[in-house]
Structure formats: C-alpha cells, structure tokens
Protein backbone atom coordinates (compact mmCIF):
# COMPACT_ATOMS: atom_id res chain seq x y z
CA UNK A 1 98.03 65.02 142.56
CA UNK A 2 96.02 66.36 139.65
CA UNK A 3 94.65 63.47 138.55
CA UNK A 4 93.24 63.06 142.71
CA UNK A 5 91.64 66.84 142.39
CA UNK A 6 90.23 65.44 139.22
CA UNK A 7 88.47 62.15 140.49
CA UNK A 8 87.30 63.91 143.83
CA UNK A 9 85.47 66.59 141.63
CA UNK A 10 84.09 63.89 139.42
CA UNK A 11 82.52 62.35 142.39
CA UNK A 12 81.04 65.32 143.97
CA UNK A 13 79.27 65.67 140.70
CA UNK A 14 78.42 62.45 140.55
CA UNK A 15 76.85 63.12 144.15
CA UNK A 16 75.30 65.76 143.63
CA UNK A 17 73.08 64.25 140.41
CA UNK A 18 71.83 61.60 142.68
CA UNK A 19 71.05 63.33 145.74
CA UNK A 20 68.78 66.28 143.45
CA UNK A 21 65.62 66.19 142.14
CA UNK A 22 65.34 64.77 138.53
CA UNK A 23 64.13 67.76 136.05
CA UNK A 24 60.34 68.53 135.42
CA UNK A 25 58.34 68.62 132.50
CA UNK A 26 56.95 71.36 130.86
CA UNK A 27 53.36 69.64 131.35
CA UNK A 28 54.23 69.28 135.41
CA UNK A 29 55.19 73.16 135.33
CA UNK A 30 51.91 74.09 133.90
CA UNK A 31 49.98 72.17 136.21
CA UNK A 32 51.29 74.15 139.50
CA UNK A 33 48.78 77.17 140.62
CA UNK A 34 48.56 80.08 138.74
CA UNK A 35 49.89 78.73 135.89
CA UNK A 36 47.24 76.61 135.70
CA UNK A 37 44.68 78.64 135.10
CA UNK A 38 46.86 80.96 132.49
CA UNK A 39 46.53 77.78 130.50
CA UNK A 40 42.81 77.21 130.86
CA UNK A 41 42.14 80.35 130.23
CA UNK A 42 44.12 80.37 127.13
CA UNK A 43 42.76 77.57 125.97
CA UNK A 44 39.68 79.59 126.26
CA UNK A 45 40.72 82.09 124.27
CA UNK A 46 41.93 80.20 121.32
CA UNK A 47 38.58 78.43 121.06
CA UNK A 48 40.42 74.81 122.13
CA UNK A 49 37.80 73.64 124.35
CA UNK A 50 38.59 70.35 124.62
CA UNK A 51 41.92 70.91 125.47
CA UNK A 52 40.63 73.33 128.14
CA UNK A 53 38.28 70.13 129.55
CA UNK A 54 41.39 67.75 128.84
CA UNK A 55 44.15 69.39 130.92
CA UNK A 56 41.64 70.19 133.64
CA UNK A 57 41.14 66.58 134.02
CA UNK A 58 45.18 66.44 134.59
CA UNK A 59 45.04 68.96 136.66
CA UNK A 60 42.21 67.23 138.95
CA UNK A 61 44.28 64.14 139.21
CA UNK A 62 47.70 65.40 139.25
CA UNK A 63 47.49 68.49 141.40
CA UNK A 64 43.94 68.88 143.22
CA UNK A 65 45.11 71.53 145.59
CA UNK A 66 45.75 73.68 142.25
CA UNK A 67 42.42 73.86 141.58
CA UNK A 68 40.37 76.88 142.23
CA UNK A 69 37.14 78.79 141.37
CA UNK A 70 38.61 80.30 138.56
CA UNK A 71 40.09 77.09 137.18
CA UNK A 72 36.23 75.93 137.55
CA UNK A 73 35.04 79.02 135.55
CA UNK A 74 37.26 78.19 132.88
CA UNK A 75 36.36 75.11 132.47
CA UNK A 76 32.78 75.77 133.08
CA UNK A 77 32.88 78.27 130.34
CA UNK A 78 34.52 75.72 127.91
CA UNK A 79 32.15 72.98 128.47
CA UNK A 80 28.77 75.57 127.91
CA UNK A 81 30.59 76.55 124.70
CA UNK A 82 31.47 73.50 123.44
CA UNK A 83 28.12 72.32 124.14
CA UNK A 84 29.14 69.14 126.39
CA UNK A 85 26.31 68.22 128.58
CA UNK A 86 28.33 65.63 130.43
CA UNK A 87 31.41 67.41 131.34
CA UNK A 88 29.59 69.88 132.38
CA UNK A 89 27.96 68.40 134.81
CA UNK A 90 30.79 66.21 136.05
CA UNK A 91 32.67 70.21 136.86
CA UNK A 92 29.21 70.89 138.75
CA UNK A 93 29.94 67.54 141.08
CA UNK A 94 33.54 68.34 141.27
CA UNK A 95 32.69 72.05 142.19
CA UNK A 96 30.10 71.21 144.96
CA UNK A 97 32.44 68.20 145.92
CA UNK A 98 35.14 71.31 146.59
CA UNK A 99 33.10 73.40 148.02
CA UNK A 100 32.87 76.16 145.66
CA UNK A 101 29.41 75.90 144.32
CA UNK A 102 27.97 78.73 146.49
CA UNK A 103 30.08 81.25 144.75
CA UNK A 104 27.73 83.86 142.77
CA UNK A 105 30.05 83.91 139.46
CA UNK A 106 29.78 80.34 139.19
CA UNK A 107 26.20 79.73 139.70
CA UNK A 108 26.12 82.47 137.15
CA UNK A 109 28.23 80.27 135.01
CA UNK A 110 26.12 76.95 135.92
CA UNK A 111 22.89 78.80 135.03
CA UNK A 112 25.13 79.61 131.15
CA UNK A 113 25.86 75.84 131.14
CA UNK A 114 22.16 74.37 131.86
CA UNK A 115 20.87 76.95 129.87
CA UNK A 116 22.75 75.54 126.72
CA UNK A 117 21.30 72.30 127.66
CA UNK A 118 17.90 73.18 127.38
CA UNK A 119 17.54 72.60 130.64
CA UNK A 120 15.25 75.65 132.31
CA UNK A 121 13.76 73.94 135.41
CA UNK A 122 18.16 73.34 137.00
CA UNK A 123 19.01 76.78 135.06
CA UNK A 124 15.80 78.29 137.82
CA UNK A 125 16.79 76.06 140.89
CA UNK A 126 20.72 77.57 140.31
CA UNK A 127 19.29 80.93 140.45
CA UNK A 128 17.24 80.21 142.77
CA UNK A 129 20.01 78.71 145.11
CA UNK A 130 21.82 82.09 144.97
CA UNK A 131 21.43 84.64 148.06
CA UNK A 132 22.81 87.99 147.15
CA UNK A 133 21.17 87.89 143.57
CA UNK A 134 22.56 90.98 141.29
CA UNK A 135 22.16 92.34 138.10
CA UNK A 136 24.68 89.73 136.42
CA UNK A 137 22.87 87.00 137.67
CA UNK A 138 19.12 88.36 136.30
CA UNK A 139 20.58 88.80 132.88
CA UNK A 140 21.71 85.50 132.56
CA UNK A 141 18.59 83.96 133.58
CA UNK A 142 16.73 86.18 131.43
CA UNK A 143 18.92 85.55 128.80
CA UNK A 144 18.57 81.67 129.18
CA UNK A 145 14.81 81.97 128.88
CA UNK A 146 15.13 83.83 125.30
CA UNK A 147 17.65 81.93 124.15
CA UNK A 148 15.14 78.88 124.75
CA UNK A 149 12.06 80.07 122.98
CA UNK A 150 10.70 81.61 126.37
CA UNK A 151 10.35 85.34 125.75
CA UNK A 152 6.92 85.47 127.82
CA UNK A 153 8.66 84.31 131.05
CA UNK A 154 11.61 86.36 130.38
CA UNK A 155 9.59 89.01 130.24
CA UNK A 156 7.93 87.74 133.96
CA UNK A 157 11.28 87.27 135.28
CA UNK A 158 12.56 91.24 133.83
CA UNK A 159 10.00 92.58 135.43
CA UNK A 160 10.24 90.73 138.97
CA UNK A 161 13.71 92.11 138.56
CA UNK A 162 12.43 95.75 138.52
CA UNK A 163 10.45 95.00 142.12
CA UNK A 164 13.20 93.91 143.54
CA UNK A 165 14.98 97.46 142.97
CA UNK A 166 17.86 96.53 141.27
CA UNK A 167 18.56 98.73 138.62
CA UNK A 168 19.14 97.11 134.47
CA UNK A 169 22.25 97.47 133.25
CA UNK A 170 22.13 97.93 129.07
CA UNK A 171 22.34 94.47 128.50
CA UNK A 172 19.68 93.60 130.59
CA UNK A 173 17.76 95.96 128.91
CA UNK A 174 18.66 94.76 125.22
CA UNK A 175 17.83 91.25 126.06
CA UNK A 176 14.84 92.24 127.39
CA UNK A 177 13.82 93.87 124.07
CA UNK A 178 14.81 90.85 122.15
CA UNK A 179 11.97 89.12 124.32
CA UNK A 180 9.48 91.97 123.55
CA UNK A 181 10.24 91.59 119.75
CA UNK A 182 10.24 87.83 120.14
CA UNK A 183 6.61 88.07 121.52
CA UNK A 184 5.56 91.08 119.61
CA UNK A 185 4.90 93.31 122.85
CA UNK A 186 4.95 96.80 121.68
CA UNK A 187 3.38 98.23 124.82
CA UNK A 188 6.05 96.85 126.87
CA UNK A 189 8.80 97.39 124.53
CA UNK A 190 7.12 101.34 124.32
CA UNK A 191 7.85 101.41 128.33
CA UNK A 192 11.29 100.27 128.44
CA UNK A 193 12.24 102.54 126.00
CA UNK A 194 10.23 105.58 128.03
CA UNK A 195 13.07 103.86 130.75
CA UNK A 196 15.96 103.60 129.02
CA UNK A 197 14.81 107.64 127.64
CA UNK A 198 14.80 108.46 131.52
CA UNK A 199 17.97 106.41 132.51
CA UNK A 200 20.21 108.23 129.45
CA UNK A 201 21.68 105.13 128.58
CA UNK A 202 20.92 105.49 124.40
CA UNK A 203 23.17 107.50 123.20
CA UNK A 204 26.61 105.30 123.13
CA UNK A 205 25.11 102.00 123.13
CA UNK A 206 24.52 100.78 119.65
CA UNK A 207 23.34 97.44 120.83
CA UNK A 208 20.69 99.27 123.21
CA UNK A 209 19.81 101.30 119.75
CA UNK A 210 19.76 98.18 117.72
CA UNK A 211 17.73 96.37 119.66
CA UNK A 212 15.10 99.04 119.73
CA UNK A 213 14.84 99.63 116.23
CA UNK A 214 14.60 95.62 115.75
CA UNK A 215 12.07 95.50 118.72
CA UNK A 216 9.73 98.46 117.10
CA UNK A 217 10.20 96.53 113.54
CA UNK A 218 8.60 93.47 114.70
CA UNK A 219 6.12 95.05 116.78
CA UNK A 220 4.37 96.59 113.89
CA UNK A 221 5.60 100.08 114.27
CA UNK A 222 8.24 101.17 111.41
CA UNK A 223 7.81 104.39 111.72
CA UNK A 224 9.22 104.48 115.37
CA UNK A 225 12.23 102.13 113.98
CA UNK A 226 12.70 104.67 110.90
CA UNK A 227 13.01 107.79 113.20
CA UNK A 228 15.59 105.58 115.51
CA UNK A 229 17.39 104.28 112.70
CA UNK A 230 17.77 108.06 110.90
CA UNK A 231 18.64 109.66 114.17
CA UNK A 232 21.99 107.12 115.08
CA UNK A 233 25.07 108.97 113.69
CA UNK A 234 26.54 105.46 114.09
CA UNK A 235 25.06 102.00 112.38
CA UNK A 236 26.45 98.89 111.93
CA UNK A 237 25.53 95.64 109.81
CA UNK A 238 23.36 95.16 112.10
CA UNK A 239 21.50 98.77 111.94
CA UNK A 240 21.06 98.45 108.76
CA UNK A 241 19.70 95.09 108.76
CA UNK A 242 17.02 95.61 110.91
CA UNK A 243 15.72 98.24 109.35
CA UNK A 244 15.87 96.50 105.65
CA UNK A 245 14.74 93.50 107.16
CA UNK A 246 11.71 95.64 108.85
CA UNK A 247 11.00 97.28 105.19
CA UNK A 248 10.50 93.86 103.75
CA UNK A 249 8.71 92.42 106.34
CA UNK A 250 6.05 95.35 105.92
CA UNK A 251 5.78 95.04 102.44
CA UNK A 252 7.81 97.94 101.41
CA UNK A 253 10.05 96.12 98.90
CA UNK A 254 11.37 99.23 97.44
CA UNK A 255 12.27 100.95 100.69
CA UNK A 256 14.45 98.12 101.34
CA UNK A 257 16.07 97.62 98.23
CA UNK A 258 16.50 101.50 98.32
CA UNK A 259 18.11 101.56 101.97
CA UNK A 260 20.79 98.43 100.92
CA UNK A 261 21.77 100.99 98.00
CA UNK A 262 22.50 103.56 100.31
CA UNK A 263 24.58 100.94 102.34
CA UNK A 264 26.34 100.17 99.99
CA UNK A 265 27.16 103.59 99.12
CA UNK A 266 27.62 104.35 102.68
CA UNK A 267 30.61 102.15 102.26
CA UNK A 268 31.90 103.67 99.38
CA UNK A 269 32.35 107.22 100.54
CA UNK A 270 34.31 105.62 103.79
CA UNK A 271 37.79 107.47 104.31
CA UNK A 272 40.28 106.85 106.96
CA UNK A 273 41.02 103.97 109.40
CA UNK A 274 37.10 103.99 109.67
CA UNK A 275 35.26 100.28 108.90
CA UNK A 276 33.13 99.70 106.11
CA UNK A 277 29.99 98.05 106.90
CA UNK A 278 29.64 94.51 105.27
CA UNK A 279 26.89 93.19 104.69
CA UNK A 280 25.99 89.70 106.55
CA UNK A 281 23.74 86.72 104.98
CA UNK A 282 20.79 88.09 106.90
CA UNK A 283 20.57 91.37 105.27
CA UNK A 284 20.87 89.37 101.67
CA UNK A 285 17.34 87.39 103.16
CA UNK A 286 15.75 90.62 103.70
CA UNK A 287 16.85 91.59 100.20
CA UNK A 288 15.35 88.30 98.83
CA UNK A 289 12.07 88.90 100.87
CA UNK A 290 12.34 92.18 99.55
CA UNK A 291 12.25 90.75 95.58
CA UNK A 292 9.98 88.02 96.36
CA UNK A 293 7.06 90.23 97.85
CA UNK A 294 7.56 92.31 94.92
CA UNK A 295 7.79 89.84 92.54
CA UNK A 296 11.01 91.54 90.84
CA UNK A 297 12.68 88.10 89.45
CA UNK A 298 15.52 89.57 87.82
CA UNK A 299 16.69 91.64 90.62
CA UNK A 300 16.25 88.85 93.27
CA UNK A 301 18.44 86.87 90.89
CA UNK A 302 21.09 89.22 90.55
CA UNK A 303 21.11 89.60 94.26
CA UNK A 304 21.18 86.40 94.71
CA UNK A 305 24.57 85.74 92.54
CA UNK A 306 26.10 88.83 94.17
CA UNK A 307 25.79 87.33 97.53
CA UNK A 308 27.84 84.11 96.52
CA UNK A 309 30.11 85.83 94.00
CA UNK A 310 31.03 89.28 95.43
CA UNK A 311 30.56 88.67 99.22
CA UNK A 312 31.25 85.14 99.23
CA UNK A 313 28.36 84.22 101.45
CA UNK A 314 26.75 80.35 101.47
CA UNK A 315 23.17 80.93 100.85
CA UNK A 316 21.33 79.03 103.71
CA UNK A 317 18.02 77.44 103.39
CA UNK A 318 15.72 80.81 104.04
CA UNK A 319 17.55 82.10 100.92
CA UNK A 320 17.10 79.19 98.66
CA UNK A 321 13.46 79.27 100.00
CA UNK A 322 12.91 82.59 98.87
CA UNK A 323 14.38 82.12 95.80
CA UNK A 324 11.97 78.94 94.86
CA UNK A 325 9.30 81.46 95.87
CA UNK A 326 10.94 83.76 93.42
CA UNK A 327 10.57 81.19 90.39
CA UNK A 328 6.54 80.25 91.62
CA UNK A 329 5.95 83.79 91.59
CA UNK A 330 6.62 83.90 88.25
CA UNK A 331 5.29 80.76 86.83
CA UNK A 332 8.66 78.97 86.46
CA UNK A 333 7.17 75.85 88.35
CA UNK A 334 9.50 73.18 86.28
CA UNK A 335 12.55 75.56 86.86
CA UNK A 336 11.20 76.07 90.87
CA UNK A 337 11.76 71.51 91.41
CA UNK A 338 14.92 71.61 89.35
CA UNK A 339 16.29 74.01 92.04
CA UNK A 340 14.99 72.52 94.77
CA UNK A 341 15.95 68.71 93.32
CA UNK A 342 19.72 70.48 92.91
CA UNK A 343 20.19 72.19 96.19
CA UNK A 344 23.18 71.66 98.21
CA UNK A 345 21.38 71.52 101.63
CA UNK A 346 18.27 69.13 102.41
CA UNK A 347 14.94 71.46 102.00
CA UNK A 348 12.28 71.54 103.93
CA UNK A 349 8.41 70.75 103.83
CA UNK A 350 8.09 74.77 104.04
CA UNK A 351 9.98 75.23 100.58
CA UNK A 352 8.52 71.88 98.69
CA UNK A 353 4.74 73.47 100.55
CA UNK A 354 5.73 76.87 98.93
CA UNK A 355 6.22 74.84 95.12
CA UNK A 356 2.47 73.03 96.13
CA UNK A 357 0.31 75.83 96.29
CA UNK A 358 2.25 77.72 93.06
CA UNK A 359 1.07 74.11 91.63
CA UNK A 360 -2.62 75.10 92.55
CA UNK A 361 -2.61 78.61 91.68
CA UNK A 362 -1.03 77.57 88.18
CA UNK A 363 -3.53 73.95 87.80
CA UNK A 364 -0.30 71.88 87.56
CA UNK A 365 -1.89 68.72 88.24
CA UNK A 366 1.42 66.16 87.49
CA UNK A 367 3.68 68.21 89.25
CA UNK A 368 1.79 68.89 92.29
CA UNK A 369 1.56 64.94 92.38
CA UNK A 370 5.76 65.07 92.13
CA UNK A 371 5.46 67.77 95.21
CA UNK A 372 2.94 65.66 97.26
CA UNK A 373 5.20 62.84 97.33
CA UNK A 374 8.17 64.74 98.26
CA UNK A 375 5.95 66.22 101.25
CA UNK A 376 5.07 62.82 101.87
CA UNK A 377 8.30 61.46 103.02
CA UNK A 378 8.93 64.39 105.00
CA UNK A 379 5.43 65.26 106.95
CA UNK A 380 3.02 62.25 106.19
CA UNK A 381 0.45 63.11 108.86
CA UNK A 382 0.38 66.76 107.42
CA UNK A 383 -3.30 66.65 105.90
CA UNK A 384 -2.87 70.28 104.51
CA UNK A 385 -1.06 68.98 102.31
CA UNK A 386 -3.68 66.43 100.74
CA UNK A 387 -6.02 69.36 100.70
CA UNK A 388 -4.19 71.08 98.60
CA UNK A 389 -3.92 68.63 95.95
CA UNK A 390 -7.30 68.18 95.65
CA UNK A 391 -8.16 71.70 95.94
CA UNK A 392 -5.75 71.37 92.59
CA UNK A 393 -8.19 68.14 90.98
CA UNK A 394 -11.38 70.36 92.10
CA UNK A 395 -10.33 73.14 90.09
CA UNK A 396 -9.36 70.57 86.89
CA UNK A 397 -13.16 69.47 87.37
CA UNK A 398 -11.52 65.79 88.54
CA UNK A 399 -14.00 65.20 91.40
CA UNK A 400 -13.69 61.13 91.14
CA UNK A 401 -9.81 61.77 92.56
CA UNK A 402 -11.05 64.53 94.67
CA UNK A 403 -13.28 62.06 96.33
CA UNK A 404 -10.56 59.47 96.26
CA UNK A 405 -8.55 61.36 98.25
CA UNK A 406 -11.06 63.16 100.92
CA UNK A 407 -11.69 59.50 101.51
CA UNK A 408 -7.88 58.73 102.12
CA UNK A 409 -7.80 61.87 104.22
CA UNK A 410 -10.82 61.16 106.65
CA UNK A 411 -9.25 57.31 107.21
CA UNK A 412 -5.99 58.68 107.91
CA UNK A 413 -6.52 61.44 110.33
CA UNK A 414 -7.31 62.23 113.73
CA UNK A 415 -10.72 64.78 113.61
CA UNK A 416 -9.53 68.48 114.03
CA UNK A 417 -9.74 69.70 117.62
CA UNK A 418 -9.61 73.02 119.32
CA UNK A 419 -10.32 74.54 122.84
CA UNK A 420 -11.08 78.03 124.17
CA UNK A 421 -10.63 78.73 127.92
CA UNK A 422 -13.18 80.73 129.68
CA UNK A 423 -12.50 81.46 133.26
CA UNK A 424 -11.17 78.32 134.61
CA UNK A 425 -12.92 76.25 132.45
CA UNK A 426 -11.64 74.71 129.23
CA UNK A 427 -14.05 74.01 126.54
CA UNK A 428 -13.14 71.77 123.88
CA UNK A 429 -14.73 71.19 120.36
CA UNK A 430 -14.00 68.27 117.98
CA UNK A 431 -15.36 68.27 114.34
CA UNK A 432 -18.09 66.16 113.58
CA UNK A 433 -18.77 65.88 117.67
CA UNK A 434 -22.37 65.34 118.30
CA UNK A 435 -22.07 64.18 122.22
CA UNK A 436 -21.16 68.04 123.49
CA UNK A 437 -23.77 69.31 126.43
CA UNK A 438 -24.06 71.97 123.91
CA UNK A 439 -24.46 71.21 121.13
CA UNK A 440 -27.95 72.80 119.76
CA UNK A 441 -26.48 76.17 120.90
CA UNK A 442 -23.51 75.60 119.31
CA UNK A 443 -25.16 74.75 115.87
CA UNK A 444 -27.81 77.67 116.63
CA UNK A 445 -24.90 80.40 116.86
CA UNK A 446 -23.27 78.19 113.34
CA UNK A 447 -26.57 78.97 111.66
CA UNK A 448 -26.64 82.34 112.64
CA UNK A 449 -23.26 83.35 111.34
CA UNK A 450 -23.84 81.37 107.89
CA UNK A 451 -27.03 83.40 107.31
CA UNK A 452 -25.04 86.86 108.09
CA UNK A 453 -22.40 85.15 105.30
CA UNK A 454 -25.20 84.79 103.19
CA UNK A 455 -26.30 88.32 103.58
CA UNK A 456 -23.03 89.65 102.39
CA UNK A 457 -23.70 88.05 99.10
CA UNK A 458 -20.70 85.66 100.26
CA UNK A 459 -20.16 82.89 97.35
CA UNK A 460 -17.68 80.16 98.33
CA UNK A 461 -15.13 78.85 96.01
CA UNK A 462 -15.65 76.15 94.11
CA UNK A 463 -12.81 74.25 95.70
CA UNK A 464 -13.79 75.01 99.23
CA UNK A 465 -12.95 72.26 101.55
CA UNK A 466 -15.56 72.83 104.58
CA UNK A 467 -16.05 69.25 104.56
CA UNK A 468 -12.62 68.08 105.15
C-alpha cells in the first residue's frame, strides 16, 4: 500500500514537470518591460555603451512590444556618447518605424546625436520638425552650434529664441556666453549679463559666474572678469582658471603666477569636509603661457616638473609647445629640437614653426634647414615657411640661396589672393594681376600710401620679402 502512495506521487510529479513551463533565463527576465529599461539605463550609467546598444538589439528582436520611448532615449543617449554614427541612425529608423519620433525629448535627443556627428543641416531639420519648441530644445540646438565651431549662428539662433518669448534658463544663458567668448562679442556678452543682472539668476550659479568671467577674459575686458572673479565667495578649478588663464593671455605674467599662489594657498588653509580645489592641466597651460611671455625659464621649468610629478598630470601638446617656446626664448635652440625630436606625442607644424623663427631671430642657418624639413613633411604647400628661411640666408648676406629659393617658391605656389565685399559685390585681387578693370586706380592709391611710408622716414628691413 505504501509503496502504491509512493509511485502515484512520483507520477504526479512527473506530470506536473511536463505539463509547466521550462524555467527562464536571467537574460529573458531582463528583457520583459520595465526591466528593460532599468538595464539600459544602467548600462548608461556605468559608461558600458555598447552593452547599452547590444542588449537593445536583443531586446528589438526578442521582445518588440517592450520597447518604448524611454528604451529609445537610452539608447539614443548611448550611441551620441559613444560617438556611433551608424547605430545611431539605425535607433532614428527604428524610432520613426515605431512611431515615436514626434516626441519632443527625443528629437531633443536626435538633435544631441547629429550634433556629435557634425552634422548641423539634420541637427536644424530635427528642430525644425518639432511643434511645441521649449527652452530644452533651444539649448540643445544652441549648444550643437558651439560645440561645432558655430558661435556666430548660435548667437542668431539665442537671440531668435528671445523673440519668441521664451524665457533662458541658466544654461541657456552660459552656453550662450561660451559663443560670445568664442567670437569675442563683448557688446553682446555686456547685454546678457545686464539680463542675467535683471533676471537674479547670478548669485548660486557658479557656472553662470564662470562663464562670465571667461566670456569678459576673452573679450578684452579683465577688469570686468577681476571684479567678478573677487566678488564670488565660491570658485572652483575652473574660477580660478579663467582668471589665470585671462592674466596670461593679457600679458600680465606675474598676476597669474601670483593668483595660482594664492590657489594654492587657498587649498592649504581648507578645514572641514570642504574640497580643495585641484588644479586641472589647463590652469598648468596658463601657467606656462604665463613663464613663456615673461621669459622666466627656470620657473616655467619648475612648473612644468610639478605638473607631472606632484599632480600627476600628462602634459599635452599646448604644454610641450610652450615649453619649446620656453627654450627659443632663451636661446637654447639645440636643446628646443632635442625636446621636440624626444616628445612622447607627434608635434605639430605650430611647435616645429615656433623653433623656425627662434632660428631667424638667432641666424641659425643649419638648424633652420633641420626645421624646414621637418615642416616639410608636415605642411609642404605652407610657403611661410620658405620665407622664413630665407629671411634667415638674407640676414647671413647668402642672397645666391635666397634667390634659389624665391625661385622654388614662385614655381611652387598658387599667387596670393584676397577679396573685400562691398555691398553685394565681391572684389577680388590677385598679386601680380595686371587684367583688373582697375587697375591704374588701384596702383594710384599703392603709390600714394608708399609715399606717406616714405614720409614717416619708414626704412624697410633688409630681409623684407615684398616680392614674394
């Protein structure tokens, strides 16, 4: 009788395990709606974009139905950050295939997305597609055109935004400054600080504050940057940088040295839970500009070893640039190619062009050769360059090579061009052009000015290069 109990219950067991559902995955648990887009978005957070874009794709073949707008936000966000022009356009398909491309946070993402592409003219028609525009949706656009070398038409596009009555939020506002300090427009950066004044939106917004002070600094004025910068009870790395930054930029080498002093001291006197403010590898470049315009070699040096050593910062190529200017400035041409010849990271025309002209200023005919070639492997239509050197065999009295290579110069170059637009009309002038409608009056008004030279006693160097 037992052993009857005992066989019935091992069938109904037996039953049962055939008649349920086999066990699911972890991966087929994930994939089910909301979970789904707790794991995107933690992908998102951890930085693991291509996981995000990965299990997305799952998702889209597994589970359709799961997805959502916010699953295509996440997504959307990790393509744009990872920078994956493809993808992202395959989520733009899938999102107008679903029907959710007409939502306003992501077009606001799609702009983000073409934006990183470099793509301006889709980044426009996405904005453009969007009905209830609002403040978010400006920014980004604004944003996009800064972040792509376009302050003058972010500036256009801020202040269409202001006609259409919506009101900037502070981030609107700071980007907008960026553009003014991009383009150098004081006046305009003046106003929309008179409006940010009005709107009492300073005083706990020390990006707002930052990007002033950077905004006046690169406008020209650093006296309106100083009185910003003294009167914030609160400055970061990037308060501080600005302003040293500014001080080197306007020549005033010892101000800035001075003010990183007092940052560093700043730091010092710190007590409590509160942060000490750490220096970053751009306020080390405006130290190095700071040395360089002075010409204080030893101090840029030391500088220069305290950023590796005590702040363990990689010096990028502005700071090995200004440290070759560093060793021109004082004659140390031989030491000046040794660094360059031993840097870690490829330099540029600028820094083997900054070694050049020390050549010329110091008559170092066999090096400036070295240099040429160098700049000829990297720029070899840059004719500047060939001026140079023989500005250096002029001033050596070697006129035979000087002749040599004016010759190589005017068979290897396209004649110098320029145009000036008046009215509609675009006027354009090429040297040695004798065809122009013009062209008495033109060399009437040349005559002219060379006989006012002439007047001022005005003696041209003997390595002038009019006729290149």
């Amino acid at each position: 009788m037992v052993n009857l109990k005992k066989a019935s219950s091992i069938q109904r067991v037996i039953k049962s395990s055939l008649s349920s559902n086999p066990p699911k995955t972890k991966f087929e648990t994930l994939l089910k709606s909301p979970r789904a887009n707790q794991t995107l978005k933690q992908y998102l957070e951890k930085n693991l974009f291509r996981r995000a874009i990965g299990f997305f794709r799952e998702l889209l073949r597994r589970n359709p139905s799961a997805v959502d707008s916010y699953s295509l936000l996440f997504v959307l966000k990790a393509c744009t950050r990872q920078s994956m022009i493809f993808e992202g356009q395959q989520v733009h398909a899938a999102a107008k295939k679903l029907g959710f491309e007409p939502i306003i946070f992501l077009q606001t993402c799609l702009i983000d997305l073409y934006s990183a592409m470099g793509n301006m003219d889709r980044a426009h028609c996405m904005f453009d597609e969007i009905r209830c525009k609002n403040t978010i949706c400006w920014t980004s656009l604004i944003t996009a055109y800064v972040d792509n070398d376009m302050p003058s038409k972010a500036l256009d596009l801020f202040k269409k935004m202001l006609m259409t009555n919506l009101e900037p939020d502070q981030v609107t506002l700071t980007i907008a400054l960026t553009a003014c300090a991009d383009l150098g427009a004081l006046s305009m950066g003046e106003w929309i600080h008179s409006y940010i004044l009005r709107k009492n939106v300073l005083n706990n917004d020390l990006c707002l504050r930052n990007a002033l002070i950077n905004m006046y600094v690169k406008g020209g004025d650093i006296e309106a940057a100083q009185t910003l910068f003294y009167s914030s009870s609160q400055k970061d790395v990037f308060t501080w940088t600005s302003m040293i930054v500014g001080h080197a930029l306007h020549g005033q080498s010892l101000e800035a040295l001075d003010l990183f002093a007092k940052m560093k001291q700043t730091n010092r006197n710190i007590k409590g839970r509160k942060r000490p403010v750490v220096p970053n590898d751009v306020t080390f470049l405006g130290v190095l500009m700071a040395c360089t315009h002075a010409g204080m070699f030893e101090e840029g040096k030391r500088q220069f070893k305290s950023m590796m050593q005590d702040y363990e910062l990689r010096p990028r190529l502005p700071h090995l640039g200004c440290m070759v200017d560093l060793l021109c400035r004082a004659g140390l041409l031989e030491e000046a190619y040794n660094f360059i010849s031993q840097m870690q990271v490829q330099p540029n025309a600028v820094v083997w062009r900054t070694l050049l002209g020390a050549c010329f200023l110091h008559d170092n005919i066999e090096l400036g050769s070295k240099v040429r070639l160098q700049l000829h492997g990297l720029e070899p239509a840059h004719v500047g360059d060939d001026v140079a050197l023989a500005n250096i065999y002029a001033a050596k009295g070697l006129w035979y090579q000087k002749m040599m290579l004016r010759d190589h110069i005017r068979s290897h170059r396209a004649p110098g061009c320029s145009s000036v637009e008046v009215g509609s009309e675009v006027n354009e002038f090429v040297a040695g052009d004798s065809h122009h409608p013009l062209k008495a009056e033109i060399y009437d008004v040349l005559g002219h000015l060379i006989g006012l030279i002439r007047a001022y006693n005005c003696v041209p160097d003997a390595s002038d290069v009019m006729d290149y």
